[in-house]
C-alpha atoms as a PDB file:
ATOM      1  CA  UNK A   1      -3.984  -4.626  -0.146  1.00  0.00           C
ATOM      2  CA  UNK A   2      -0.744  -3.439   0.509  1.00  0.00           C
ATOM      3  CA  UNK A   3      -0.706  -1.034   2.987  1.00  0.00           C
ATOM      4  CA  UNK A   4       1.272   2.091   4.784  1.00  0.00           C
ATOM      5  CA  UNK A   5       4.406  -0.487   5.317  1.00  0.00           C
ATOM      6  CA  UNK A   6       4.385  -2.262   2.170  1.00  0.00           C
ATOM      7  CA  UNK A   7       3.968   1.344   0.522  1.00  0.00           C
ATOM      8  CA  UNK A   8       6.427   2.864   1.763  1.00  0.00           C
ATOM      9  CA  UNK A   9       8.892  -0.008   1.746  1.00  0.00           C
ATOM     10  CA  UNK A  10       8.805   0.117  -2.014  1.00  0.00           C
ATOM     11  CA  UNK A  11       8.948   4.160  -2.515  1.00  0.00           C
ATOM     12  CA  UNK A  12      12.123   4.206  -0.659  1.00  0.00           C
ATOM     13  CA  UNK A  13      13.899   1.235  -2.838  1.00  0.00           C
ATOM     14  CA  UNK A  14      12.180   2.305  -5.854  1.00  0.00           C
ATOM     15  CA  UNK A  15      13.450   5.752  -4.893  1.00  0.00           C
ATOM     16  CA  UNK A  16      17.185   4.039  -3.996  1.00  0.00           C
ATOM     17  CA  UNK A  17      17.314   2.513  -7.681  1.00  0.00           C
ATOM     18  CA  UNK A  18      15.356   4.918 -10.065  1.00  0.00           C
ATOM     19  CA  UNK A  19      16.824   7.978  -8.833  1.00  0.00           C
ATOM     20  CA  UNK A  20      18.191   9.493 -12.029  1.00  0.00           C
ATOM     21  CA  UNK A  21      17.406   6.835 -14.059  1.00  0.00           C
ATOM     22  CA  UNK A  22      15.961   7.620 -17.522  1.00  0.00           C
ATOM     23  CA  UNK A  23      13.141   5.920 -19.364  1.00  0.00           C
ATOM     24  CA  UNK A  24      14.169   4.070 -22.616  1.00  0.00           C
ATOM     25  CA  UNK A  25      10.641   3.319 -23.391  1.00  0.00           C
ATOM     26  CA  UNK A  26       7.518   2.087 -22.260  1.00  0.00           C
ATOM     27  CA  UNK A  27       5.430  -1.346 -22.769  1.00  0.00           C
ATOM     28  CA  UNK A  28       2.036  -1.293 -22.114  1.00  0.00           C
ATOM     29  CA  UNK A  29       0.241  -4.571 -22.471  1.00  0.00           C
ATOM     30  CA  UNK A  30      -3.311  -3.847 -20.624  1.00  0.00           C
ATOM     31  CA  UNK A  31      -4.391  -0.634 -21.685  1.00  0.00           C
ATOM     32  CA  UNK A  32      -7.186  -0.079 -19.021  1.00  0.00           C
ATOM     33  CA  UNK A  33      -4.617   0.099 -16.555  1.00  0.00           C
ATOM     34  CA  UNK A  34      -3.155   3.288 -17.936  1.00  0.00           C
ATOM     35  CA  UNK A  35      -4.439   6.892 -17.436  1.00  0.00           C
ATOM     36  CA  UNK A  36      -3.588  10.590 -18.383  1.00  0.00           C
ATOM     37  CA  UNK A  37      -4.784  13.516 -16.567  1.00  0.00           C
ATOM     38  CA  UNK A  38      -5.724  14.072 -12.004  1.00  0.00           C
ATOM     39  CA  UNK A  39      -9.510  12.269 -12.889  1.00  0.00           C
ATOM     40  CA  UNK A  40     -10.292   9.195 -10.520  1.00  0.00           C
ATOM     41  CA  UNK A  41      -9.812   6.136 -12.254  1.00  0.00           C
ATOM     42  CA  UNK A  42     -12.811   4.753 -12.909  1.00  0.00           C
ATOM     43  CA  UNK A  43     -12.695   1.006 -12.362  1.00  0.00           C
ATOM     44  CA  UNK A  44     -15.015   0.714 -15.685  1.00  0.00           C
ATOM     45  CA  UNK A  45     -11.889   1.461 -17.346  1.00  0.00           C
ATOM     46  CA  UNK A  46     -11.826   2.007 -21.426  1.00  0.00           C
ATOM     47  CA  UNK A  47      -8.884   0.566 -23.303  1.00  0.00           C
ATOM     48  CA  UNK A  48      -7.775   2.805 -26.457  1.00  0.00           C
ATOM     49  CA  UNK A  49      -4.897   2.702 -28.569  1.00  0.00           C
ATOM     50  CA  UNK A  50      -4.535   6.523 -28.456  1.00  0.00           C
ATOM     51  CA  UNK A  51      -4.352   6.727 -24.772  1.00  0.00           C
ATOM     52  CA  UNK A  52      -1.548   4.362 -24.523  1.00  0.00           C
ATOM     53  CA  UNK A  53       0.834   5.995 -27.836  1.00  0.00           C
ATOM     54  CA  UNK A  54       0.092   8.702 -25.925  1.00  0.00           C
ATOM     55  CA  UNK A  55       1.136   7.245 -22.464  1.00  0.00           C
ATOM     56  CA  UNK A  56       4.728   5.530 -23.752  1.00  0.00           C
ATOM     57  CA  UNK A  57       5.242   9.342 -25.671  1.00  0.00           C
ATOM     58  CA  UNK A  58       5.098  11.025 -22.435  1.00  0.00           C
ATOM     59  CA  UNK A  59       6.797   9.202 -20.372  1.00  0.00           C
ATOM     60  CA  UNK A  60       9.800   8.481 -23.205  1.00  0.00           C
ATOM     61  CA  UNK A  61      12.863   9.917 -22.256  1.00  0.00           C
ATOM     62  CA  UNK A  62      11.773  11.514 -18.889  1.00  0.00           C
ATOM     63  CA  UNK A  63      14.562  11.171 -16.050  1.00  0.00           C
ATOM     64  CA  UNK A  64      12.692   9.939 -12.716  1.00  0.00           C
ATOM     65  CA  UNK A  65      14.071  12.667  -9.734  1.00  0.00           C
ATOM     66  CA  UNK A  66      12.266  10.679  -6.713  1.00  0.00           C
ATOM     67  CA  UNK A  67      10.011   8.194  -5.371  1.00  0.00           C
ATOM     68  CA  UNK A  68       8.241   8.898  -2.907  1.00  0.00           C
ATOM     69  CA  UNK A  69       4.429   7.715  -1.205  1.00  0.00           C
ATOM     70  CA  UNK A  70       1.500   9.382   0.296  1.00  0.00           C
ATOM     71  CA  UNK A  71      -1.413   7.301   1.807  1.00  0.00           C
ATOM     72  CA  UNK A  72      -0.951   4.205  -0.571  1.00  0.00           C
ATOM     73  CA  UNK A  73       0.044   6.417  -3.176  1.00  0.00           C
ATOM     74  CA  UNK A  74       2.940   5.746  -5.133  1.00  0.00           C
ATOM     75  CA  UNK A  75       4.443   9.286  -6.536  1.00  0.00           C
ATOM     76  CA  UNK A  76       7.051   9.136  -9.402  1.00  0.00           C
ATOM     77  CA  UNK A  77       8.306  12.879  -9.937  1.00  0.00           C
ATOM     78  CA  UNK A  78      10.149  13.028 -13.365  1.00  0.00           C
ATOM     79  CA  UNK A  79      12.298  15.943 -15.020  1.00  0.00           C
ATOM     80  CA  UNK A  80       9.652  17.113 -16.870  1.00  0.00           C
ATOM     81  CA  UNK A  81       6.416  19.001 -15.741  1.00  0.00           C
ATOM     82  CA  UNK A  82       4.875  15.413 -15.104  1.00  0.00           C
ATOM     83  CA  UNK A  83       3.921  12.675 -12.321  1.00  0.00           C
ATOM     84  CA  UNK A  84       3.399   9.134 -12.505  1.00  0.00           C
ATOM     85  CA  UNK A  85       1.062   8.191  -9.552  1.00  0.00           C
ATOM     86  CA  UNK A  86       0.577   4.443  -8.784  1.00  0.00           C
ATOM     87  CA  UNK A  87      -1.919   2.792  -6.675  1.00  0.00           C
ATOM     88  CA  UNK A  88      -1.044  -0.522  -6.229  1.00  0.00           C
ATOM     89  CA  UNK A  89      -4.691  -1.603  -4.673  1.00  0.00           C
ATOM     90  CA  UNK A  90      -5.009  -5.016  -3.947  1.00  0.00           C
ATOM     91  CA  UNK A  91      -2.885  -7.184  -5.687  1.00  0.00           C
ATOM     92  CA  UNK A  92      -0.131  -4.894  -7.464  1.00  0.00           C
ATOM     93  CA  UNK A  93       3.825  -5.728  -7.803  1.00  0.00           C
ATOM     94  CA  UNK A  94       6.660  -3.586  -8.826  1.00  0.00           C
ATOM     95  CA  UNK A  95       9.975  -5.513  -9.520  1.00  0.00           C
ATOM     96  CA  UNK A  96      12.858  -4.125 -10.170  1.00  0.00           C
ATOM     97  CA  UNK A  97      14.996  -6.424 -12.403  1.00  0.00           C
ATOM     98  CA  UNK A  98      18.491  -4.860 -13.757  1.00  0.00           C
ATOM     99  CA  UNK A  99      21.358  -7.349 -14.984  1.00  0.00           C
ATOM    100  CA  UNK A 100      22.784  -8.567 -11.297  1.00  0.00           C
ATOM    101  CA  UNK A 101      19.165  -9.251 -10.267  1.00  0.00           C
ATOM    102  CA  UNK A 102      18.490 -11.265 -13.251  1.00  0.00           C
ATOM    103  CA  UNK A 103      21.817 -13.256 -13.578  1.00  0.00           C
ATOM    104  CA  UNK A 104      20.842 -14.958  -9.591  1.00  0.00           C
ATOM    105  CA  UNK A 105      17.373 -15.156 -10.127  1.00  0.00           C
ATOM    106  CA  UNK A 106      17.553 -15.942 -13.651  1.00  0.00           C
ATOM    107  CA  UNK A 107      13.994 -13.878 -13.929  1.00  0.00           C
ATOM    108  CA  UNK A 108      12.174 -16.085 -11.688  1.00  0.00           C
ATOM    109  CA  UNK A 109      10.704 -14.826  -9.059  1.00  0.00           C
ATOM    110  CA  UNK A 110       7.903 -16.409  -6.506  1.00  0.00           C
ATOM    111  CA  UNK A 111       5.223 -13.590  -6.702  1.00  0.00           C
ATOM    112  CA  UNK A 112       2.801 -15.685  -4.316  1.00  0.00           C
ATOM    113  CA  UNK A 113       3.327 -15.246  -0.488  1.00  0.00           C
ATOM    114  CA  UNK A 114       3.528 -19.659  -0.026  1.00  0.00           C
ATOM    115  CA  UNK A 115       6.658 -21.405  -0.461  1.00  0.00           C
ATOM    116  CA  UNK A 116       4.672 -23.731  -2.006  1.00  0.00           C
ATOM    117  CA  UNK A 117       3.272 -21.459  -5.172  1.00  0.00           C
ATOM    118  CA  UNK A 118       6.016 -21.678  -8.302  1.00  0.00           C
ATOM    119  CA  UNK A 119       8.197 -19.663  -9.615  1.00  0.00           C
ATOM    120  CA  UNK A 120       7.139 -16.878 -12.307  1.00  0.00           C
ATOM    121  CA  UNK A 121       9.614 -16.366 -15.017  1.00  0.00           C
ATOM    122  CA  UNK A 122       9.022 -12.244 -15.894  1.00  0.00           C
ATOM    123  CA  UNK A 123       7.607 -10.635 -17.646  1.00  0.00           C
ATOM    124  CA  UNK A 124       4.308 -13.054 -17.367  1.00  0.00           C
ATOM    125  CA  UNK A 125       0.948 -13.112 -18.195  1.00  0.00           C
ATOM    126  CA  UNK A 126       0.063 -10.988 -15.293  1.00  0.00           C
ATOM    127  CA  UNK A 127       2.783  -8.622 -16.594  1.00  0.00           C
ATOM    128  CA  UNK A 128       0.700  -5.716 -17.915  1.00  0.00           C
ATOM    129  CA  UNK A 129       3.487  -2.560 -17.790  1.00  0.00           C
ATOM    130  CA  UNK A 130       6.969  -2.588 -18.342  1.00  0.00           C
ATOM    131  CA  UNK A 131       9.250   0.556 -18.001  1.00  0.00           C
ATOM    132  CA  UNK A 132      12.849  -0.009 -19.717  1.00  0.00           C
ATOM    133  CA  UNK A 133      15.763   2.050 -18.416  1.00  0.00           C
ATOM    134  CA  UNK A 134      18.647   3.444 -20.529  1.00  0.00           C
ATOM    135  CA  UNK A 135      20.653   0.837 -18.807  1.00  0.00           C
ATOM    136  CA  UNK A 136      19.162  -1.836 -19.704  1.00  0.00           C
ATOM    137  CA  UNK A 137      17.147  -2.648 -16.240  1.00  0.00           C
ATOM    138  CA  UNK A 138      13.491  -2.731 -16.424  1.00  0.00           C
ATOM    139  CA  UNK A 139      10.919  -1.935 -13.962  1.00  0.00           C
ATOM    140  CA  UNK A 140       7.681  -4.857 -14.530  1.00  0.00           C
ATOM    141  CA  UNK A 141       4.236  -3.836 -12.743  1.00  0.00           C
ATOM    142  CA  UNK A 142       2.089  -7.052 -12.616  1.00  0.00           C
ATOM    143  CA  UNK A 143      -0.853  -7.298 -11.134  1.00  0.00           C
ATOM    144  CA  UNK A 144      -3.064 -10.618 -11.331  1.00  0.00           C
ATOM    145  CA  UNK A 145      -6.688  -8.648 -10.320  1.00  0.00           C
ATOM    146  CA  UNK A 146      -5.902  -5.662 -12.805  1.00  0.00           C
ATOM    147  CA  UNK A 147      -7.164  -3.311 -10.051  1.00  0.00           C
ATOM    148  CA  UNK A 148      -3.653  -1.306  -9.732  1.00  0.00           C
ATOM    149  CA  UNK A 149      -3.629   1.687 -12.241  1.00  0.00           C
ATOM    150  CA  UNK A 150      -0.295   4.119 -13.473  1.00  0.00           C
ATOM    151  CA  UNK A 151      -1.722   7.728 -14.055  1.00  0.00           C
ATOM    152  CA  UNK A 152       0.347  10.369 -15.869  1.00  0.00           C
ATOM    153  CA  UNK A 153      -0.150  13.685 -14.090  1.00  0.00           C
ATOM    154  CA  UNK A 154       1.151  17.452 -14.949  1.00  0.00           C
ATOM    155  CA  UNK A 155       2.579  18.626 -11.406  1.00  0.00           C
ATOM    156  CA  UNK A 156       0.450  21.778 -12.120  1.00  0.00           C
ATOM    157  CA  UNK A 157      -2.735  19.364 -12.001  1.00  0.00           C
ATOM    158  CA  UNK A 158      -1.752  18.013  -8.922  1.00  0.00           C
ATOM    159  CA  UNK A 159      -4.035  19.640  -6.646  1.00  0.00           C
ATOM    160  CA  UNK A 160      -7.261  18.737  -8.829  1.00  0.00           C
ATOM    161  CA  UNK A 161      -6.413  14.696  -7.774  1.00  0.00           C
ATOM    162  CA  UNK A 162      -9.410  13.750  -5.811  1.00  0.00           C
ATOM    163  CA  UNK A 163      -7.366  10.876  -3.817  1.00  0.00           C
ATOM    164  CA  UNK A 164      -4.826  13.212  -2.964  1.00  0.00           C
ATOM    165  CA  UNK A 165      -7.096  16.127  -1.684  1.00  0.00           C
ATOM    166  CA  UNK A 166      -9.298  13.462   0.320  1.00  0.00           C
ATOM    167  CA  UNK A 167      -6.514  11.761   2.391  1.00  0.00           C
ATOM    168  CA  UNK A 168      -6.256  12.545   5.889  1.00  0.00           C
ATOM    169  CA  UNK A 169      -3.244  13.484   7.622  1.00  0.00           C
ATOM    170  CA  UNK A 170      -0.449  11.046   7.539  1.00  0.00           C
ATOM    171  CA  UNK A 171       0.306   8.980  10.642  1.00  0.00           C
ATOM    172  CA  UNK A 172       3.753   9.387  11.401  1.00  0.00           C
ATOM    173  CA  UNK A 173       3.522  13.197  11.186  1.00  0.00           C
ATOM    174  CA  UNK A 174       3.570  16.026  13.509  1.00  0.00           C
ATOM    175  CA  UNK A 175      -0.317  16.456  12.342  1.00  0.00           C
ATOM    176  CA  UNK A 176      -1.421  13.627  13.433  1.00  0.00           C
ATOM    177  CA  UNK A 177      -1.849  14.366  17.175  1.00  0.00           C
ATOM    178  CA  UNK A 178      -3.568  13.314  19.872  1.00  0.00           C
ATOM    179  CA  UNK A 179      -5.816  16.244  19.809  1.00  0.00           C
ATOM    180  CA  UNK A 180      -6.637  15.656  16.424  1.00  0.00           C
ATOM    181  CA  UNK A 181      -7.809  11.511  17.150  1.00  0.00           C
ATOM    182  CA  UNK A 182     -10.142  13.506  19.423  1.00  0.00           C
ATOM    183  CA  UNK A 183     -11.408  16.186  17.973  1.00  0.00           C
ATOM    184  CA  UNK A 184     -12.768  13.525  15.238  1.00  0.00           C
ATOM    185  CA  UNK A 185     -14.174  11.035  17.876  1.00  0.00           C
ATOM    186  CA  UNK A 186     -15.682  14.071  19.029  1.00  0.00           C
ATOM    187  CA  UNK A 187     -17.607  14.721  15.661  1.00  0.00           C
ATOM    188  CA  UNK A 188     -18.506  11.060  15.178  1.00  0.00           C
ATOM    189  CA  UNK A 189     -19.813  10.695  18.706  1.00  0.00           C
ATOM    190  CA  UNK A 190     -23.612   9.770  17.393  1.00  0.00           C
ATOM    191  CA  UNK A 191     -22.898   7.865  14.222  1.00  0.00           C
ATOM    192  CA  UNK A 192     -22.689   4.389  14.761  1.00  0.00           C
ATOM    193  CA  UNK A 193     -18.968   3.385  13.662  1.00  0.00           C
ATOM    194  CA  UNK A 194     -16.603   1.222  15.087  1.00  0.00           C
ATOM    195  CA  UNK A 195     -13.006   1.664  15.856  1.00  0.00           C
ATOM    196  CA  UNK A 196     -11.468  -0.474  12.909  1.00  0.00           C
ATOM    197  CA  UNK A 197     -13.424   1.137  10.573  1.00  0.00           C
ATOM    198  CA  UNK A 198     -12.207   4.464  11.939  1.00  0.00           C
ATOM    199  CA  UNK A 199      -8.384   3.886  11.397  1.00  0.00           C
ATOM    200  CA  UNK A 200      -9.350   1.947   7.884  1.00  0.00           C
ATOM    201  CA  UNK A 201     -10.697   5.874   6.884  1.00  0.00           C
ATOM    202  CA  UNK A 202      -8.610   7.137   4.495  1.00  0.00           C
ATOM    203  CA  UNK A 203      -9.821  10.870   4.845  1.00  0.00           C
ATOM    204  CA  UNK A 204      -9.504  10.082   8.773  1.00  0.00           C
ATOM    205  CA  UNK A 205      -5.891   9.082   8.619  1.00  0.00           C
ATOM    206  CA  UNK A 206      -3.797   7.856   5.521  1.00  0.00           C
ATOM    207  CA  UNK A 207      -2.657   4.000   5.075  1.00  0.00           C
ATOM    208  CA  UNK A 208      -3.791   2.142   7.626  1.00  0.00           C
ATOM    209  CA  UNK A 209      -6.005  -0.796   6.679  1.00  0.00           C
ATOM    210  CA  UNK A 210      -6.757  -4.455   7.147  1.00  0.00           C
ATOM    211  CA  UNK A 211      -3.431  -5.230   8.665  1.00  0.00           C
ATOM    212  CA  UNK A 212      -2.267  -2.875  11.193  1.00  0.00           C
ATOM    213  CA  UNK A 213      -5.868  -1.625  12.022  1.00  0.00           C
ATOM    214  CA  UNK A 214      -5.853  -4.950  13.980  1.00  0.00           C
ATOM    215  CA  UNK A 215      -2.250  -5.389  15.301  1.00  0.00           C
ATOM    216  CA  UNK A 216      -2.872  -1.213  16.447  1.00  0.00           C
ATOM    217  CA  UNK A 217      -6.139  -2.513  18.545  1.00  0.00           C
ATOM    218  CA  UNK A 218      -4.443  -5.917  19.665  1.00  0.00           C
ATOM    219  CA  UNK A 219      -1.630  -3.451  21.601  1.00  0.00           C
ATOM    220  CA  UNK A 220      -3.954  -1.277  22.446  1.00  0.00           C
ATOM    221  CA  UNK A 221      -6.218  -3.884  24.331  1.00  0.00           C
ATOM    222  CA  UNK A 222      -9.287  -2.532  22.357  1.00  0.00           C
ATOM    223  CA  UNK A 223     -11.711  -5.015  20.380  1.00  0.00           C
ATOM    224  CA  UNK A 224     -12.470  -3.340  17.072  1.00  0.00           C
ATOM    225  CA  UNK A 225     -15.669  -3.878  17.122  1.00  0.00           C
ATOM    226  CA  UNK A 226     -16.190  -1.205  19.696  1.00  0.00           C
ATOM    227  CA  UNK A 227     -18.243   1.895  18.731  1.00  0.00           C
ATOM    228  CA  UNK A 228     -15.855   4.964  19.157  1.00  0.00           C
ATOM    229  CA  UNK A 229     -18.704   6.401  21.304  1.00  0.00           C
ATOM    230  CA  UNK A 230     -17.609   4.143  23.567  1.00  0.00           C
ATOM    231  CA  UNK A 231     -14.280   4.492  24.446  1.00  0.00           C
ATOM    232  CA  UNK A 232     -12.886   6.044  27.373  1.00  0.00           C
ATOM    233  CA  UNK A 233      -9.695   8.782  26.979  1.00  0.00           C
ATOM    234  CA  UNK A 234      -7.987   6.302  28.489  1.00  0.00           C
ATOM    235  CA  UNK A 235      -8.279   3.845  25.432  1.00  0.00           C
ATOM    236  CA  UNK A 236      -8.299   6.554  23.158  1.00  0.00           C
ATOM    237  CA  UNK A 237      -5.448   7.535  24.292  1.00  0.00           C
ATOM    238  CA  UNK A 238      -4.093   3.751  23.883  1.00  0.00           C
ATOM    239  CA  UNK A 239      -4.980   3.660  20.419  1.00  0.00           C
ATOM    240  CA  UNK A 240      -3.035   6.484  19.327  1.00  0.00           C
ATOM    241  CA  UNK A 241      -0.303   5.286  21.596  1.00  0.00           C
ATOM    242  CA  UNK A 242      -0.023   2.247  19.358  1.00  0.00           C
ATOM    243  CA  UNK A 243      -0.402   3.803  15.630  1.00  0.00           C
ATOM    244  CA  UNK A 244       3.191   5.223  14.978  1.00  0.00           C
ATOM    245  CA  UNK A 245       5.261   2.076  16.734  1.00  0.00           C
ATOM    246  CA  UNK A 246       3.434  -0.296  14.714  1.00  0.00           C
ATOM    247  CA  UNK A 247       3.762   1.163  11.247  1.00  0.00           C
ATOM    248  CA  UNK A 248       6.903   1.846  12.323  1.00  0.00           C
ATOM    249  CA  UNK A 249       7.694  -1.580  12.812  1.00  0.00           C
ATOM    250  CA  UNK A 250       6.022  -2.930   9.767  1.00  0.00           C
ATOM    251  CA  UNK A 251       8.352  -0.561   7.861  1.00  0.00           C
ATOM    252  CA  UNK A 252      11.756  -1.281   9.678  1.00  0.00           C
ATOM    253  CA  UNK A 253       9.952  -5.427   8.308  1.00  0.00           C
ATOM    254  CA  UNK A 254       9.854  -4.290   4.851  1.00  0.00           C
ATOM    255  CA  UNK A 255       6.435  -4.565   5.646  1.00  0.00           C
ATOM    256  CA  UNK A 256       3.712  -7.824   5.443  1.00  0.00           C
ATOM    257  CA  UNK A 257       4.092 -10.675   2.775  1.00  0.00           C
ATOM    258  CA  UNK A 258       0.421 -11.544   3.427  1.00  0.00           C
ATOM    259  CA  UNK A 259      -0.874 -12.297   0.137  1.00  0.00           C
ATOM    260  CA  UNK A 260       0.495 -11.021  -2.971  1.00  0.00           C
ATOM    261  CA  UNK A 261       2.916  -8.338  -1.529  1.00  0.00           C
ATOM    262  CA  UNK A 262       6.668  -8.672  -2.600  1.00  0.00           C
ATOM    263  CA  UNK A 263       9.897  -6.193  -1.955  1.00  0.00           C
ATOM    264  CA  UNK A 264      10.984  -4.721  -5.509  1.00  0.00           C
ATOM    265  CA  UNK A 265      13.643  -7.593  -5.823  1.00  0.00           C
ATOM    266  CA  UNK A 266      10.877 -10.268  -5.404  1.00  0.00           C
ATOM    267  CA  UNK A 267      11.923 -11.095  -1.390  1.00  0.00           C
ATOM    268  CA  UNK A 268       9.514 -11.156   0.926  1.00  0.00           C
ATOM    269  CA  UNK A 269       8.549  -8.590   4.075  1.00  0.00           C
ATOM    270  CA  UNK A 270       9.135  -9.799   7.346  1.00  0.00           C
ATOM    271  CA  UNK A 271       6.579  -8.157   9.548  1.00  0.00           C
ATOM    272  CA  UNK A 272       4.203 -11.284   9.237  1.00  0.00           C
ATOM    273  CA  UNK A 273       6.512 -12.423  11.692  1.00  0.00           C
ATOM    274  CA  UNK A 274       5.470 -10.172  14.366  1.00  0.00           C
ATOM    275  CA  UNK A 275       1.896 -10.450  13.939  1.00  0.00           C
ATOM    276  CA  UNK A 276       0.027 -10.667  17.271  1.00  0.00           C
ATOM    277  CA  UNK A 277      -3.774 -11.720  16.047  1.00  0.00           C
ATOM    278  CA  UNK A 278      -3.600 -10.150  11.946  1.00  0.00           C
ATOM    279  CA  UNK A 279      -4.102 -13.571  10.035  1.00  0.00           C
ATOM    280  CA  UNK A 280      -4.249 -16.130  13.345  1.00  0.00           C
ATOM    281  CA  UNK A 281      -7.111 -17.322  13.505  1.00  0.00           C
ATOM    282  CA  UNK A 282      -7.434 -20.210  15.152  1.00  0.00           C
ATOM    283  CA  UNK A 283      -4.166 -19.667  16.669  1.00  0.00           C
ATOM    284  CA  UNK A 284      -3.023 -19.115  20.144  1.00  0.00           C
ATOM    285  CA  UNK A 285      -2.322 -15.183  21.802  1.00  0.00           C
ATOM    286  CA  UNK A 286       1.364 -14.564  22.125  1.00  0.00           C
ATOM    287  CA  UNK A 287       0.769 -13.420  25.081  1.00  0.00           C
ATOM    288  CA  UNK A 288      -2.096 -14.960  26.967  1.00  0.00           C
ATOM    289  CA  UNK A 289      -2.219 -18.103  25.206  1.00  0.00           C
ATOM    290  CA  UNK A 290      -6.126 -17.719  24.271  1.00  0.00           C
ATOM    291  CA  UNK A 291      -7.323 -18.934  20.828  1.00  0.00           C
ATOM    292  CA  UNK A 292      -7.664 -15.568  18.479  1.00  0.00           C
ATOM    293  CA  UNK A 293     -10.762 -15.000  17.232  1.00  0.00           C
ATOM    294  CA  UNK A 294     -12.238 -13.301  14.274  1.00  0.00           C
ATOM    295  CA  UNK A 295     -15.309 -11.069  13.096  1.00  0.00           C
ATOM    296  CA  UNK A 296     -16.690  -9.696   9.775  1.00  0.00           C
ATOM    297  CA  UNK A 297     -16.942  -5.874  10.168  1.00  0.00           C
ATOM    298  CA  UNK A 298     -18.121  -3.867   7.003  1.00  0.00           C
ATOM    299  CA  UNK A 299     -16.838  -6.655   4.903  1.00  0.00           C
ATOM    300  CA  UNK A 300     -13.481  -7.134   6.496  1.00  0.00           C
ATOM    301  CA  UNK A 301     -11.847  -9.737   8.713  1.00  0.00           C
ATOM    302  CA  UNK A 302     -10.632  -8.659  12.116  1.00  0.00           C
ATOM    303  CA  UNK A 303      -8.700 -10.594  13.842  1.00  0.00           C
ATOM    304  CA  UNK A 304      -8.419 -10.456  18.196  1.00  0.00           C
ATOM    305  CA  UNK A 305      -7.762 -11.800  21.234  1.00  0.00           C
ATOM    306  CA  UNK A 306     -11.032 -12.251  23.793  1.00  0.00           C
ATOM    307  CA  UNK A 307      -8.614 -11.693  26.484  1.00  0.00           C
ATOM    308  CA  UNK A 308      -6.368  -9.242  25.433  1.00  0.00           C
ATOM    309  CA  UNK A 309      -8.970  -7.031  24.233  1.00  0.00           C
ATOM    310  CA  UNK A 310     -11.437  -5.791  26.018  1.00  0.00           C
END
């Protein structure tokens, strides 16, 4: 799932080449990934015809202001009194294709993070929404796992959005202190979670998950399958060190082709470079040379060094 980085690396280019853009018209060819109105979308999702004439009417003719992200929120604010939010969720794309982009790829773009995996000529059958601009660029959402959803908002309905209420403070701001990491460790003292699953909360802190969660710990020199009841202030301390300079360096990447993620033009991020133990199994430390090893924690993969970590 794409991720703080990845997030944010395509709300600022979507931001760089929407900005003022109008919307010629709309396409939508799954329906149940389509949504009106700040309820949760469900992932038993009903497909009507109504909903999406209603959709493409909305959004026809609106003039997109910004792009911006919160969490792994994608936030389209328009010229009317609307919103598009986007959550991308595991395995959703945006490309943005206008008529330079298409003359060098010639609409064929590698949407699987393997040299080996072929080309894609778009839109595809994993297409599902297309948004066509008054110039004649178009904006394709695909998504193989159909888990990624585009919800149509009024700002003054903002506030009732459940993911938006829930998310904890964002990472790389001023409220995300040191005093606040505590404070929470504090509260959590007696239940029995680890500190992966900690930084993977959303309502603890927003956009941190598979990825960095372990690269945060490998600098940090903290296993994550230690309890938070058990670390010192020292480690603490570490840990929080570590959060803004690596999501800061996953975003100056363009973030982690791991996967399915791809930058808006269909190139890839370059933070997978720079992974220490995310995805290395099997493979030495950087550093100390020891094999990395791996654990399943709540049903997710983390990745570490026996050495490094302690």
């Amino acid at each position: 799932m794409p991720e703080l980085p990845e997030v944010q690396t395509v709300a600022s280019e979507l931001h760089r080449k929407l900005k003022n853009q109008r919307i010629q018209s709309v396409t939508v060819n799954a329906p149940k990934m389509v949504a009106i109105g700040p309820a949760t979308v469900s992932n038993k999702r009903q497909e009507t015809s109504g909903k999406v004439a209603e959709f493409t009417k909305l959004l026809r003719g609106q003039k997109i202001l910004s792009v911006k992200r919160r969490a792994k929120l994608l936030i389209f604010d328009l010229s009317g009194p609307l919103s598009i939010l986007v959550h991308l969720k595991m395995t959703g794309q945006f490309i943005f294709e206008d008529k330079k982009l298409r003359a060098q790829t010639k609409g064929q773009y590698r949407l699987f993070n393997k040299l080996s995996a072929p080309k894609v000529l778009l839109p595809g059958k994993h297409t599902h929404i297309i948004f066509t601009f008054r110039n004649g660029a178009h904006l394709y959402f695909n998504d193989i796992r159909k888990f990624g959803y585009i919800k149509i908002v009024n700002d003054d309905e903002i506030d009732q959005v459940r993911e938006l209420r829930e998310y904890g403070p964002e990472p790389l701001s001023k409220n995300f202190t040191l005093y606040y990491l505590a404070t929470i460790v504090a509260k959590w003292k007696k239940r029995k979670i680890n500190i992966k699953q900690l930084l993977m909360d959303q309502s603890f802190v927003a956009g941190i998950g598979n990825i960095y969660s372990d690269e945060i710990l490998f600098h940090a020199k903290v296993r994550p399958m230690r309890r938070v009841s058990s670390l010192s202030q020292k480690e603490l301390k570490a840990v929080y060190k570590w959060i803004k300079p690596v999501l800061l360096k996953g975003i100056a990447a363009k973030g982690s082709s791991v996967g399915d993620f791809v930058r808006t033009d269909g190139s890839w991020g370059q933070m997978g470079k720079f992974h220490f133990v995310y995805g290395r199994k099997g493979q030495k430390c950087k550093k100390c040379g020891t094999v990395i090893s791996s654990v399943k924690l709540n049903g997710r993969t983390a990745s570490f060094c026996l050495k490094c970590q302690k």
